[in-house]
Every structure is written in structure tokens, then in C-alpha cells.
Protein backbone atom coordinates (compact mmCIF):
# COMPACT_ATOMS: atom_id res chain seq x y z
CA UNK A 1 11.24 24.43 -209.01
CA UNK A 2 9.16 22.95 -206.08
CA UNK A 3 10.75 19.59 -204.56
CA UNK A 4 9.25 17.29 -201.90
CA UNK A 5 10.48 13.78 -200.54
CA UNK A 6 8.44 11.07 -199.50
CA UNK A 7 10.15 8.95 -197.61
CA UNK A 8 10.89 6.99 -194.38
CA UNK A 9 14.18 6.23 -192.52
CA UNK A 10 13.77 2.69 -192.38
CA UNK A 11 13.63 1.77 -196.16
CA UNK A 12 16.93 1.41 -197.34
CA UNK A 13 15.82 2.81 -200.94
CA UNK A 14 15.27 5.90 -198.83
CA UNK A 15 18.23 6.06 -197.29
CA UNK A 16 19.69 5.61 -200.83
CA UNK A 17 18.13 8.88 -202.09
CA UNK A 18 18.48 10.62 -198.66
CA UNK A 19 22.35 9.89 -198.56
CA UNK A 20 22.22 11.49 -202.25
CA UNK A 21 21.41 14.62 -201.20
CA UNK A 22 23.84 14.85 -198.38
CA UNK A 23 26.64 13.92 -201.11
CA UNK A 24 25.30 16.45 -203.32
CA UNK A 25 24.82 19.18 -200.46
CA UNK A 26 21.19 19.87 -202.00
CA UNK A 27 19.53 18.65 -198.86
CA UNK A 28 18.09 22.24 -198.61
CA UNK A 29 16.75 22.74 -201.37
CA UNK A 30 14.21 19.67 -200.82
CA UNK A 31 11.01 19.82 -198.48
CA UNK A 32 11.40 16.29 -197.20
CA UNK A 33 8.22 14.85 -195.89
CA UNK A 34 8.56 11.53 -193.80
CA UNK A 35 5.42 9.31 -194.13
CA UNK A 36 6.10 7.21 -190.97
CA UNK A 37 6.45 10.59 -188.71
CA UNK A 38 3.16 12.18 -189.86
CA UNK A 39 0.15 10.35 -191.13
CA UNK A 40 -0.46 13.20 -193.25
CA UNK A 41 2.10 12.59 -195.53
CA UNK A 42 1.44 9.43 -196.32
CA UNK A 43 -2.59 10.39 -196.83
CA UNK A 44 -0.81 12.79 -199.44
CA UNK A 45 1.52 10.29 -200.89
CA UNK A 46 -1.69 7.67 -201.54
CA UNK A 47 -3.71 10.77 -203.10
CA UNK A 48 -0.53 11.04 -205.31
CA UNK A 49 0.20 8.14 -206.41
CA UNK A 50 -2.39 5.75 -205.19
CA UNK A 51 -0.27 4.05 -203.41
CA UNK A 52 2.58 4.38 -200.12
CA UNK A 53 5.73 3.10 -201.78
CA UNK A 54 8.56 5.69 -200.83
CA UNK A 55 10.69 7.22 -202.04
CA UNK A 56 8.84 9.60 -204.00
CA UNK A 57 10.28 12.39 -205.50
CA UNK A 58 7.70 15.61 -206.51
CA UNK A 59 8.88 17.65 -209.01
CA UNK A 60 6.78 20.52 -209.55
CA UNK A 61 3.64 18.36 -208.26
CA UNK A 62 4.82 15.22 -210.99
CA UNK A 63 5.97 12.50 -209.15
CA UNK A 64 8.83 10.65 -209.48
CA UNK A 65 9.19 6.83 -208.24
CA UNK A 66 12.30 4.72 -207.69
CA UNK A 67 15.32 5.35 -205.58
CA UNK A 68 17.39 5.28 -208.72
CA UNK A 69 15.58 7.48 -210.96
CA UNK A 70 15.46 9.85 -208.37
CA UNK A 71 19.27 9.76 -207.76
CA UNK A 72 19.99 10.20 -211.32
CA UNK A 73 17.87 12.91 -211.48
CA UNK A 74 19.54 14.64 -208.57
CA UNK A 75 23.01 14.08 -210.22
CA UNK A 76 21.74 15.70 -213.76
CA UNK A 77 20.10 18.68 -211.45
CA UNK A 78 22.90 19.46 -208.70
CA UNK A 79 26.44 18.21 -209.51
């Protein structure tokens, strides 16, 4: 299963997910892709979802939106 993060330090919902991951020691396994430190991301975020609300989370190329559907998700796929 391909993951990828779009995301940027500053938003707190970010932070939310990003702090997730450290609690759930799955930060590996997630290609995390910050929009704010390359303006490529962000191009690929707006193809995505037509928009450059983080964070994102692509599952298998489906995004994901919301910091707490993401989290939930993470809980259901790593605890």
C-alpha cells in the first residue's frame, strides 16, 4: 500500500496527523511531502484535489482529507 502526506508544519491540523504517526511509530512507512518546502507538491496536491488544503492523506493514489479522518485511519491501519 502506497502512502503520501501532504502537509505543512505550520497548520496545526498537520501537526495533528504528523504527531499521529510519531505515536504510532509508522512515520516510515509514509512518503511525507511538505507543500510549503517544494512548490511541486503543492502543484501535485491542486492536480489532486483541486485544491491546497493539507493534510492530505494518499492512499493508493485516493485521497483522503481531514486531519481526523486521517488519524482514525492511521489508528485502524497501525495500532
Amino acid at each position: 500500500m502506497a502512502l503520501e502526506l501532504y502537509f505543512y508544519n505550520e497548520c496545526s491540523f498537520s501537526r495533528s496527523v504528523l504527531n499521529c504517526l510519531v505515536n504510532l511509530h509508522c512515520e516510515d512507512k509514509i512518503i511525507k511531502k511538505n507543500i510549503r518546502e517544494n512548490p511541486e507538491y503543492e502543484k501535485e496536491l491542486i492536480a489532486l484535489t483541486g485544491a491546497k488544503t493539507v493534510p492530505v492523506l494518499l492512499i493508493d493514489g485516493k485521497p483522503l482529507k481531514g486531519s481526523e479522518e486521517i488519524n482514525k485511519y492511521l489508528v485502524v491501519e497501525f495500532l
